[in-house]
C-alpha atoms as a PDB file:
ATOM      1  CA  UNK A   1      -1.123   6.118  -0.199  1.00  0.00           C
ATOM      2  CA  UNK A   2      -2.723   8.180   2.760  1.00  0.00           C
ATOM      3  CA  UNK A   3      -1.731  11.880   2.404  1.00  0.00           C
ATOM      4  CA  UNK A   4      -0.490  13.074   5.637  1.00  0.00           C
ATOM      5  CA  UNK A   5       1.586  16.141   6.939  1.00  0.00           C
ATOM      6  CA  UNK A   6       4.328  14.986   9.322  1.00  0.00           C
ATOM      7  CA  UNK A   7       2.696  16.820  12.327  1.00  0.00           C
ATOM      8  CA  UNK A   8      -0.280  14.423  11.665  1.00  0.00           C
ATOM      9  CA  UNK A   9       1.784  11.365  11.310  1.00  0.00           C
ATOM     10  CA  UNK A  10       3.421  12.267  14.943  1.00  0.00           C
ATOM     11  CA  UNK A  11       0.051  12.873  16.557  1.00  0.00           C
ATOM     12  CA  UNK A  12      -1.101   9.423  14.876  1.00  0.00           C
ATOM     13  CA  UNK A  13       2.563   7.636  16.069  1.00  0.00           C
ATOM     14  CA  UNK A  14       1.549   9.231  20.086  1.00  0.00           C
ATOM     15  CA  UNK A  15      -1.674   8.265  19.761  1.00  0.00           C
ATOM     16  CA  UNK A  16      -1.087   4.444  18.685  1.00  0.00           C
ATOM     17  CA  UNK A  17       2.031   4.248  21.229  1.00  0.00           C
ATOM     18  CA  UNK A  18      -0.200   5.919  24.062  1.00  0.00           C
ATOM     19  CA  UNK A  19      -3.158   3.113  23.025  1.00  0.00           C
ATOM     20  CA  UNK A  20      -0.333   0.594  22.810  1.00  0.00           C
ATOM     21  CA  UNK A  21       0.848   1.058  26.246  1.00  0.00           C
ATOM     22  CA  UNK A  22      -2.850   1.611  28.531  1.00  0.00           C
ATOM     23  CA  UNK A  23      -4.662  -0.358  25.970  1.00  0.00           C
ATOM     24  CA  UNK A  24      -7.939   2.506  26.812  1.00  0.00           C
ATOM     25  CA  UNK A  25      -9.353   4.693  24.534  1.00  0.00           C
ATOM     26  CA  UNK A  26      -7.776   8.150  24.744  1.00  0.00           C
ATOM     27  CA  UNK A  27      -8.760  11.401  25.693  1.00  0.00           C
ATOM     28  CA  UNK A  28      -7.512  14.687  23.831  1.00  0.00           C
ATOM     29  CA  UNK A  29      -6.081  15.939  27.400  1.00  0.00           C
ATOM     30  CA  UNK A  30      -4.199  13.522  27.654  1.00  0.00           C
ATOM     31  CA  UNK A  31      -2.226  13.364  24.345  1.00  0.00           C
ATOM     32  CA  UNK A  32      -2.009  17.596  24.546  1.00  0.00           C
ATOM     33  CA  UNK A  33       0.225  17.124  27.988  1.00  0.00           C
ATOM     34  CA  UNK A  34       2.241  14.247  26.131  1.00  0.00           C
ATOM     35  CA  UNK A  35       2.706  16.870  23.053  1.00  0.00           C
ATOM     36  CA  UNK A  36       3.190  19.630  24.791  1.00  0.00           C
ATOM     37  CA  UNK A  37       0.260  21.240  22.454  1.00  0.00           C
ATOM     38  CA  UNK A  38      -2.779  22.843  23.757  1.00  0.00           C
ATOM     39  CA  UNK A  39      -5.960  20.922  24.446  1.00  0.00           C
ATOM     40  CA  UNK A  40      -8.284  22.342  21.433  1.00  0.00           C
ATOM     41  CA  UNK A  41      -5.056  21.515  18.883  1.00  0.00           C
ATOM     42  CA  UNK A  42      -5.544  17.880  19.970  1.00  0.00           C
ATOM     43  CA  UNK A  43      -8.640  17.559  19.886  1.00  0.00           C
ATOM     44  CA  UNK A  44      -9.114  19.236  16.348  1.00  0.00           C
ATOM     45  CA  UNK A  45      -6.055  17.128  15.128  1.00  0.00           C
ATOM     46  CA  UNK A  46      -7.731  14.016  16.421  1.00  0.00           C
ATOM     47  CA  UNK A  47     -11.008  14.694  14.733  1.00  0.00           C
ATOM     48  CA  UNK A  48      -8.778  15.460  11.212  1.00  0.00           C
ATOM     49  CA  UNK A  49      -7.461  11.866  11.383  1.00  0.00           C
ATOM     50  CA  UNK A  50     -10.832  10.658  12.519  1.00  0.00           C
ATOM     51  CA  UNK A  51     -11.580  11.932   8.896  1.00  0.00           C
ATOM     52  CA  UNK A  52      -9.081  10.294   7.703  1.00  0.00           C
ATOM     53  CA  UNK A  53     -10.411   7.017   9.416  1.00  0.00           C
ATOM     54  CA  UNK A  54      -7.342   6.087  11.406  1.00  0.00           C
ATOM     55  CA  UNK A  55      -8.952   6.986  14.783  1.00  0.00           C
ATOM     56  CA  UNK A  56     -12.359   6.415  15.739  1.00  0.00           C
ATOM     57  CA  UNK A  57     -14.068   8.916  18.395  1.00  0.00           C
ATOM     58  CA  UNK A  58     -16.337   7.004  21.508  1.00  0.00           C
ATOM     59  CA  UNK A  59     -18.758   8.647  24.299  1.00  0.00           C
ATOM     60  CA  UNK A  60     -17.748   7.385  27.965  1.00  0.00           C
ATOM     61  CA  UNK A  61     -19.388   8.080  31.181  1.00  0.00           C
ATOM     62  CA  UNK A  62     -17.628   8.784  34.228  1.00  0.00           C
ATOM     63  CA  UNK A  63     -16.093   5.336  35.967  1.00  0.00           C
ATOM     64  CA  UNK A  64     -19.533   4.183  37.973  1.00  0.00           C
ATOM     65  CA  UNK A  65     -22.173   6.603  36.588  1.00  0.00           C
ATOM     66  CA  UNK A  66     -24.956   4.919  35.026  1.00  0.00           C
ATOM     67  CA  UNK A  67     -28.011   6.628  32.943  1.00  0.00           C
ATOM     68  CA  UNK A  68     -28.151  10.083  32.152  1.00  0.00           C
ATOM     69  CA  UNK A  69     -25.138  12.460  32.704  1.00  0.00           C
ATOM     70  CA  UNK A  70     -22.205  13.926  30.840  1.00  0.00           C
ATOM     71  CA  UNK A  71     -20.549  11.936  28.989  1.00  0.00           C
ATOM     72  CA  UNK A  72     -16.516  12.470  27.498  1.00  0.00           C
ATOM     73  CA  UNK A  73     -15.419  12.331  24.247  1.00  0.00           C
ATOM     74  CA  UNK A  74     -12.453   9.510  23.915  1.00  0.00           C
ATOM     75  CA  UNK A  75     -10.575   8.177  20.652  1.00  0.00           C
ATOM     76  CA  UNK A  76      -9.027   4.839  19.630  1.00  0.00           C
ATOM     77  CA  UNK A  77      -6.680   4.063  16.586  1.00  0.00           C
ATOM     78  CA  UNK A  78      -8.466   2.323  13.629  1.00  0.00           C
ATOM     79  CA  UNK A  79      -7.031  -1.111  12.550  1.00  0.00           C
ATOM     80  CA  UNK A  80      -5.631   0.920   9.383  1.00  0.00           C
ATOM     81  CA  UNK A  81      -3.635   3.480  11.228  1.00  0.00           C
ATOM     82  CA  UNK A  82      -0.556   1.058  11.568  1.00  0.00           C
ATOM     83  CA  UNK A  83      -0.548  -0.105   8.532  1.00  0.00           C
ATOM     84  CA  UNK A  84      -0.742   3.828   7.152  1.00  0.00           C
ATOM     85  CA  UNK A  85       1.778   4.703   9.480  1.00  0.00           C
ATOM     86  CA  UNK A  86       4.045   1.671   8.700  1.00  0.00           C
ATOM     87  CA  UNK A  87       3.327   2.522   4.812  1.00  0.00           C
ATOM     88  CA  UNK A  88       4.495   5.981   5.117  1.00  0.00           C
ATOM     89  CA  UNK A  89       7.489   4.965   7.585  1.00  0.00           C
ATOM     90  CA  UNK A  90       8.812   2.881   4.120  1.00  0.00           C
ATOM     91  CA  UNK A  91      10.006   6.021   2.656  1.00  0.00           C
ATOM     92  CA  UNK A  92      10.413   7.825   5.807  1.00  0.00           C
ATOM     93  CA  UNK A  93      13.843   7.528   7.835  1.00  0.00           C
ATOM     94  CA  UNK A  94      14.657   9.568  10.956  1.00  0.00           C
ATOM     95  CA  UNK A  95      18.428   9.619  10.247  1.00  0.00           C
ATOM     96  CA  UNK A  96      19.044  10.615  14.142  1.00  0.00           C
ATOM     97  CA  UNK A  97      17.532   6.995  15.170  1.00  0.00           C
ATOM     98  CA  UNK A  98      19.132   5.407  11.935  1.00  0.00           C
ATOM     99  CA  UNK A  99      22.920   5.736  12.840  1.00  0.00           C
ATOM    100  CA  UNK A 100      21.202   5.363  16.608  1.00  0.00           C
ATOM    101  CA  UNK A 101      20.207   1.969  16.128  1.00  0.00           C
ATOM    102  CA  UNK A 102      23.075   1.064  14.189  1.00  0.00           C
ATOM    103  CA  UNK A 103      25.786   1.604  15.823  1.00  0.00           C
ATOM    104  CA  UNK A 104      24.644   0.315  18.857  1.00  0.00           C
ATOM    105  CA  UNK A 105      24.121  -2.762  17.375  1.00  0.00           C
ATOM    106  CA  UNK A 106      27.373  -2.806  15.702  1.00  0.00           C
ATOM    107  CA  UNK A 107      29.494  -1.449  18.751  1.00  0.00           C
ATOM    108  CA  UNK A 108      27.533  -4.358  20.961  1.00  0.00           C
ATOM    109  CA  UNK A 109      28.767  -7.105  18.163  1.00  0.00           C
ATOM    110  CA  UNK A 110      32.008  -5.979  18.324  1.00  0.00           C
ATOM    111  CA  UNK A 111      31.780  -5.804  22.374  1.00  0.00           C
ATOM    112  CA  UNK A 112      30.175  -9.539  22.788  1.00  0.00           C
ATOM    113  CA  UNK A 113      32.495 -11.043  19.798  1.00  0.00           C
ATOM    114  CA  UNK A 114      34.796 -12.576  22.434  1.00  0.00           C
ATOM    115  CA  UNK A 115      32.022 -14.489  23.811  1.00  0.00           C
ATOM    116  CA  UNK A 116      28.918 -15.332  22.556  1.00  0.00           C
ATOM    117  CA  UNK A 117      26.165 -12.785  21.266  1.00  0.00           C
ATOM    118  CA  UNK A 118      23.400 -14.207  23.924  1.00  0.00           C
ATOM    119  CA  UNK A 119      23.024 -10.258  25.421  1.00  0.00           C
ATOM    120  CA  UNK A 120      22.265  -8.595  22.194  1.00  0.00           C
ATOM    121  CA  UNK A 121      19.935 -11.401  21.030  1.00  0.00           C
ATOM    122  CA  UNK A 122      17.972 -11.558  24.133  1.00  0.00           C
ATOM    123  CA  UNK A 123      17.581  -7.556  23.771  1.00  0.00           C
ATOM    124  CA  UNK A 124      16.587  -7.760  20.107  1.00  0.00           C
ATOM    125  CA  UNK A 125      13.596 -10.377  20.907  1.00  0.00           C
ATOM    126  CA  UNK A 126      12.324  -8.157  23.318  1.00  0.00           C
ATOM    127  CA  UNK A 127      12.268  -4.835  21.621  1.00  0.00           C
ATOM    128  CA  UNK A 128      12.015  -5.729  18.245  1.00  0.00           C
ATOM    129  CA  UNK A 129       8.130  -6.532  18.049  1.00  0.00           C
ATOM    130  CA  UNK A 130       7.634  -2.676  19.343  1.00  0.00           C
ATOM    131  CA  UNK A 131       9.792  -1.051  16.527  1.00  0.00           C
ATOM    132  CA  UNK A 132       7.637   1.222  14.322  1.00  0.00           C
ATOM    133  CA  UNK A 133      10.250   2.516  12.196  1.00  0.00           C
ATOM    134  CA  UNK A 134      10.207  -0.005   9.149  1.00  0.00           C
ATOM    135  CA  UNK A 135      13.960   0.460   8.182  1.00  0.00           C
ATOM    136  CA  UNK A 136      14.970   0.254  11.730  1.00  0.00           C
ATOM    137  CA  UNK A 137      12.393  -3.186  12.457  1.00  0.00           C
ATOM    138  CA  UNK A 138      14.012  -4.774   9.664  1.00  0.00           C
ATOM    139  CA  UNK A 139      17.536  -4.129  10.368  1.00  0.00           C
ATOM    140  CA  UNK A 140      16.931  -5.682  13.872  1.00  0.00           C
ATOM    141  CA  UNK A 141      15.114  -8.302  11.688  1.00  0.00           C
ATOM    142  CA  UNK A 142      18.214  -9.252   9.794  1.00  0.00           C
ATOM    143  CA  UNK A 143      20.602  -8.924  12.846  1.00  0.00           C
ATOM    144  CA  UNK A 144      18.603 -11.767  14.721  1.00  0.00           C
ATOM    145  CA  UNK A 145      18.634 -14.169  11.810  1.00  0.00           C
ATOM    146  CA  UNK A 146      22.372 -13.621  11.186  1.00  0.00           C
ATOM    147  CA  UNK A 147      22.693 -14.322  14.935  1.00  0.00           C
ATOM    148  CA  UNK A 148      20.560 -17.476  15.101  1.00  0.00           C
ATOM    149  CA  UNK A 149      22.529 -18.753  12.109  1.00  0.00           C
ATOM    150  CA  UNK A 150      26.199 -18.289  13.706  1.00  0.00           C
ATOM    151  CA  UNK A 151      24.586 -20.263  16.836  1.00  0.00           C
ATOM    152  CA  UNK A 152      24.404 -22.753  15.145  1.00  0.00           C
ATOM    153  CA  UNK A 153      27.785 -22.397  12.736  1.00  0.00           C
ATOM    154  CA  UNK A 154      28.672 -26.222  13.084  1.00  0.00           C
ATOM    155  CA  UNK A 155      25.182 -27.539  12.005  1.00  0.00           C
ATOM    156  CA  UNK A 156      24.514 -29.389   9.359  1.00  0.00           C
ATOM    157  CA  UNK A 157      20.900 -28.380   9.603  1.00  0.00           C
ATOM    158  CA  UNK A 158      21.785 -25.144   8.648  1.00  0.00           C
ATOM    159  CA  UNK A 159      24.332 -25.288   5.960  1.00  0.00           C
ATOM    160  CA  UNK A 160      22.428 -24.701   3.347  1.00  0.00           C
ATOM    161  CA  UNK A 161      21.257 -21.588   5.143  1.00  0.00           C
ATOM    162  CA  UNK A 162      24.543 -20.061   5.433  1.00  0.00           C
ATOM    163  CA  UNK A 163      25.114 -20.227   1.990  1.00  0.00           C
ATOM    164  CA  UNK A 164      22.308 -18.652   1.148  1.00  0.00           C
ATOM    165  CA  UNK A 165      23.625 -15.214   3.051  1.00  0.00           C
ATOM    166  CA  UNK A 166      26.205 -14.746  -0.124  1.00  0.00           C
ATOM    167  CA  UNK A 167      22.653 -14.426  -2.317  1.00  0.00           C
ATOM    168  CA  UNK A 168      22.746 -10.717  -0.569  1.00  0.00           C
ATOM    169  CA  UNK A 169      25.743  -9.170  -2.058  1.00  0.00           C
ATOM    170  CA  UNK A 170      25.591 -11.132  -5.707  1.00  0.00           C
ATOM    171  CA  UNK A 171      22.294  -8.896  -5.929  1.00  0.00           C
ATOM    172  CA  UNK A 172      22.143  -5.904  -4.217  1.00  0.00           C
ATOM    173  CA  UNK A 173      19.252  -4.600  -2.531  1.00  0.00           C
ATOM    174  CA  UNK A 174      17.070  -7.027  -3.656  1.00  0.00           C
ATOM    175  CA  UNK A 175      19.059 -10.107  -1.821  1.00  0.00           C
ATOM    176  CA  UNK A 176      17.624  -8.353   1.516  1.00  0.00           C
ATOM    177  CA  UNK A 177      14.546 -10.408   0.188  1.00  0.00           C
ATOM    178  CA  UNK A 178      16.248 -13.273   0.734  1.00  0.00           C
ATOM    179  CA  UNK A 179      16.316 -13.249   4.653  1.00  0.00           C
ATOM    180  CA  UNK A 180      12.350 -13.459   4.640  1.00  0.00           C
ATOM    181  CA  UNK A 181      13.588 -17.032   3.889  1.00  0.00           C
ATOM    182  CA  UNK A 182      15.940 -17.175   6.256  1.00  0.00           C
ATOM    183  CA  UNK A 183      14.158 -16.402   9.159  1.00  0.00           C
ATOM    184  CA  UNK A 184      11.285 -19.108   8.015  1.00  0.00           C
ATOM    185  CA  UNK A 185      14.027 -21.663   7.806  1.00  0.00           C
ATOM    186  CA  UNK A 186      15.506 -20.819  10.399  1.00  0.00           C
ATOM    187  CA  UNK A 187      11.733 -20.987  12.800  1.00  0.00           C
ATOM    188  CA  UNK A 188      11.832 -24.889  12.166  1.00  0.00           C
ATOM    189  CA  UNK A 189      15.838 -25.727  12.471  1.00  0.00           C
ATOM    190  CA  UNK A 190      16.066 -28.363  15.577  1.00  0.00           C
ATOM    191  CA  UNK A 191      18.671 -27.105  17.769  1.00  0.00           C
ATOM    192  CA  UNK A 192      17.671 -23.580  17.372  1.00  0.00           C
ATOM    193  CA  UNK A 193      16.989 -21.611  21.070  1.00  0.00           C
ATOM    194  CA  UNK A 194      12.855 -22.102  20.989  1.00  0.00           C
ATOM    195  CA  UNK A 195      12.519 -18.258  22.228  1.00  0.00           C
ATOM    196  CA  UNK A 196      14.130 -17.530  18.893  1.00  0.00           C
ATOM    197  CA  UNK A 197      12.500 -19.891  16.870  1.00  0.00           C
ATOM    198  CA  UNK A 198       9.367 -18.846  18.045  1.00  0.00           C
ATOM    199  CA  UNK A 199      10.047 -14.905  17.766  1.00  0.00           C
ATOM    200  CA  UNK A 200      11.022 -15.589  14.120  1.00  0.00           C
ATOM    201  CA  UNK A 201       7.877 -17.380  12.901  1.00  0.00           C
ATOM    202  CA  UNK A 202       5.939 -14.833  14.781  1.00  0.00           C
ATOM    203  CA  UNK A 203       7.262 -12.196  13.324  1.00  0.00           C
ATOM    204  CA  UNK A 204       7.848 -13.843   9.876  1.00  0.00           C
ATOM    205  CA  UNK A 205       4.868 -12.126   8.151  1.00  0.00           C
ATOM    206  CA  UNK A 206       5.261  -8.701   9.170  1.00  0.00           C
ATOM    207  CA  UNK A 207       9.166  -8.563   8.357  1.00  0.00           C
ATOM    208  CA  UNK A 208       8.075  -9.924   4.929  1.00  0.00           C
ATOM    209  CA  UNK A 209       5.467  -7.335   4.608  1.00  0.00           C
ATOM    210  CA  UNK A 210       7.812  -4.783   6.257  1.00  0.00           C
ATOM    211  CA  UNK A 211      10.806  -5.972   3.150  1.00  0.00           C
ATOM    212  CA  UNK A 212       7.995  -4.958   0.746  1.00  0.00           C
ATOM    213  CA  UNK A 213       7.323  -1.520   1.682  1.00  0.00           C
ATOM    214  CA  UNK A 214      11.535  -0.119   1.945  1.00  0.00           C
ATOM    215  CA  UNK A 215      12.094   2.672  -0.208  1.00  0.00           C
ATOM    216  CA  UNK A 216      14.998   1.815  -2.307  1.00  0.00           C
ATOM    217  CA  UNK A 217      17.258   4.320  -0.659  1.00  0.00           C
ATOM    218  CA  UNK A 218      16.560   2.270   2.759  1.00  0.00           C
ATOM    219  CA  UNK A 219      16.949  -0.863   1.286  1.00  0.00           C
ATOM    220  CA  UNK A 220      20.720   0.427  -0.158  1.00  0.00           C
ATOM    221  CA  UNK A 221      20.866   1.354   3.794  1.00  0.00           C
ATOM    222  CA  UNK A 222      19.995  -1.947   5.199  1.00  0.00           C
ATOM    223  CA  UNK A 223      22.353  -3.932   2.317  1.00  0.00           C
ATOM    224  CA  UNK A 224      25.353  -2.087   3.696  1.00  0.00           C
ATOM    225  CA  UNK A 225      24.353  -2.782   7.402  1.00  0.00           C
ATOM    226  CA  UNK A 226      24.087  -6.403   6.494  1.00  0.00           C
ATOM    227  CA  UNK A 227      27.438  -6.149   5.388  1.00  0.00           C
ATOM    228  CA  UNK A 228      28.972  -4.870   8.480  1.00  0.00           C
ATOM    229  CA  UNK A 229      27.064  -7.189  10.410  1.00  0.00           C
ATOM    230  CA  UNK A 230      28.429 -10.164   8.648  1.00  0.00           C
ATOM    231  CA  UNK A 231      32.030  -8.723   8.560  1.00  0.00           C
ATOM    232  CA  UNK A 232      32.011  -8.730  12.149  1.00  0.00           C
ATOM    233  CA  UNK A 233      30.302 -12.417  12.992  1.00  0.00           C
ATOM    234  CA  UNK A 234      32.343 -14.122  10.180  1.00  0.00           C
ATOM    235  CA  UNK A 235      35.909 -12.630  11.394  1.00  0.00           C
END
């Protein structure tokens, strides 16, 4: 695995959400004023993780020169710098954004139980794709598949589905496996909302992938979430 310090992995994290968002290369200015670090910091930390190969450094000229004249040094993220960052993420957990996450999703359960759980869904197919934090993606993950299933509670289609939720507890951490199933099952039921079908076989590789790489202390994590999730839809 790549060898990084954490101050590395957030300059990498600013730099991919920064790319993410302008979809432009970057220039070391800029991600100093986002970091509140001084210009020659960022621009020796960006050629470190250019050594690294998870940013790759361009020349561009001024907007409408042409020929000779100076030219500014500019950096992109490297196809591998997700995948190191979502590697290293695996055993990584910001506990702050942990209980964050969770009990927002938990309190908003409890909130929309009266009614139907449209809200929180809609929210979770929006922001999910954008999560970086593996334990945090997945637990999203999980909530949306537990949600398309109760929509569709009193469907045959899905019976068989259902059932297969009970595979979680029987073997601890290792039954989170089973909702990379789930959500592929789930992609191609009939009378499931398309937006959600569609997010789910979208997203059906990198949750797999993303199941893969938990550390076994955030897979315990995500097996007891899964629990309180379930406690609440099922009551």
């Amino acid at each position: 695995m790549e060898k990084l310090t954490r101050r590395q992995q957030q300059f990498l994290s600013k730099v991919l959400d920064l790319y993410d968002q302008g979809r432009e290369p970057l220039h070391y200015t800029a991600l100093a004023e986002h970091l509140g670090v001084n210009k020659i910091s960022a621009y020796e930390m960006l050629r470190l993780l250019e050594e690294h190969g998870l940013v790759e450094a361009e020349y561009q000229l001024p907007d409408g020169l042409r020929g000779p004249g100076r030219a500014s040094v500019v950096f992109r993220p490297t196809p591998r710098a997700a995948q190191v960052l979502g590697r290293l993420a695996g055993e990584y957990v910001n506990q702050q954004e942990w209980e964050t996450t969770k009990g927002q999703i938990l309190k908003q359960l409890e909130t929309d139980k009266a009614g139907n759980y449209d809200t929180l869904l809609e929210e979770l197919l929006a922001r999910t794709p954008h999560q970086r934090s593996l334990v945090v993606y997945a637990a999203e993950m999980i909530t949306a598949i537990i949600l398309g299933l109760e929509s569709l509670r009193n469907s045959a289609e899905v019976h068989g589905l259902r059932d297969r939720l009970k595979e979680v507890g029987k073997i601890g951490e290792l039954g989170l496996n089973v909702f990379a199933g789930l959500g592929m099952g789930l992609s191609v039921a009939e009378r499931l909302n398309r937006h959600l079908a569609g997010f789910l076989l979208v997203q059906s590789g990198r949750f797999q992938s993303t199941l893969s790489q938990l550390s076994d202390e955030n897979r315990r994590r995500l097996t007891e979430f899964t629990h309180e999730v379930m406690q609440i839809v099922e009551r």
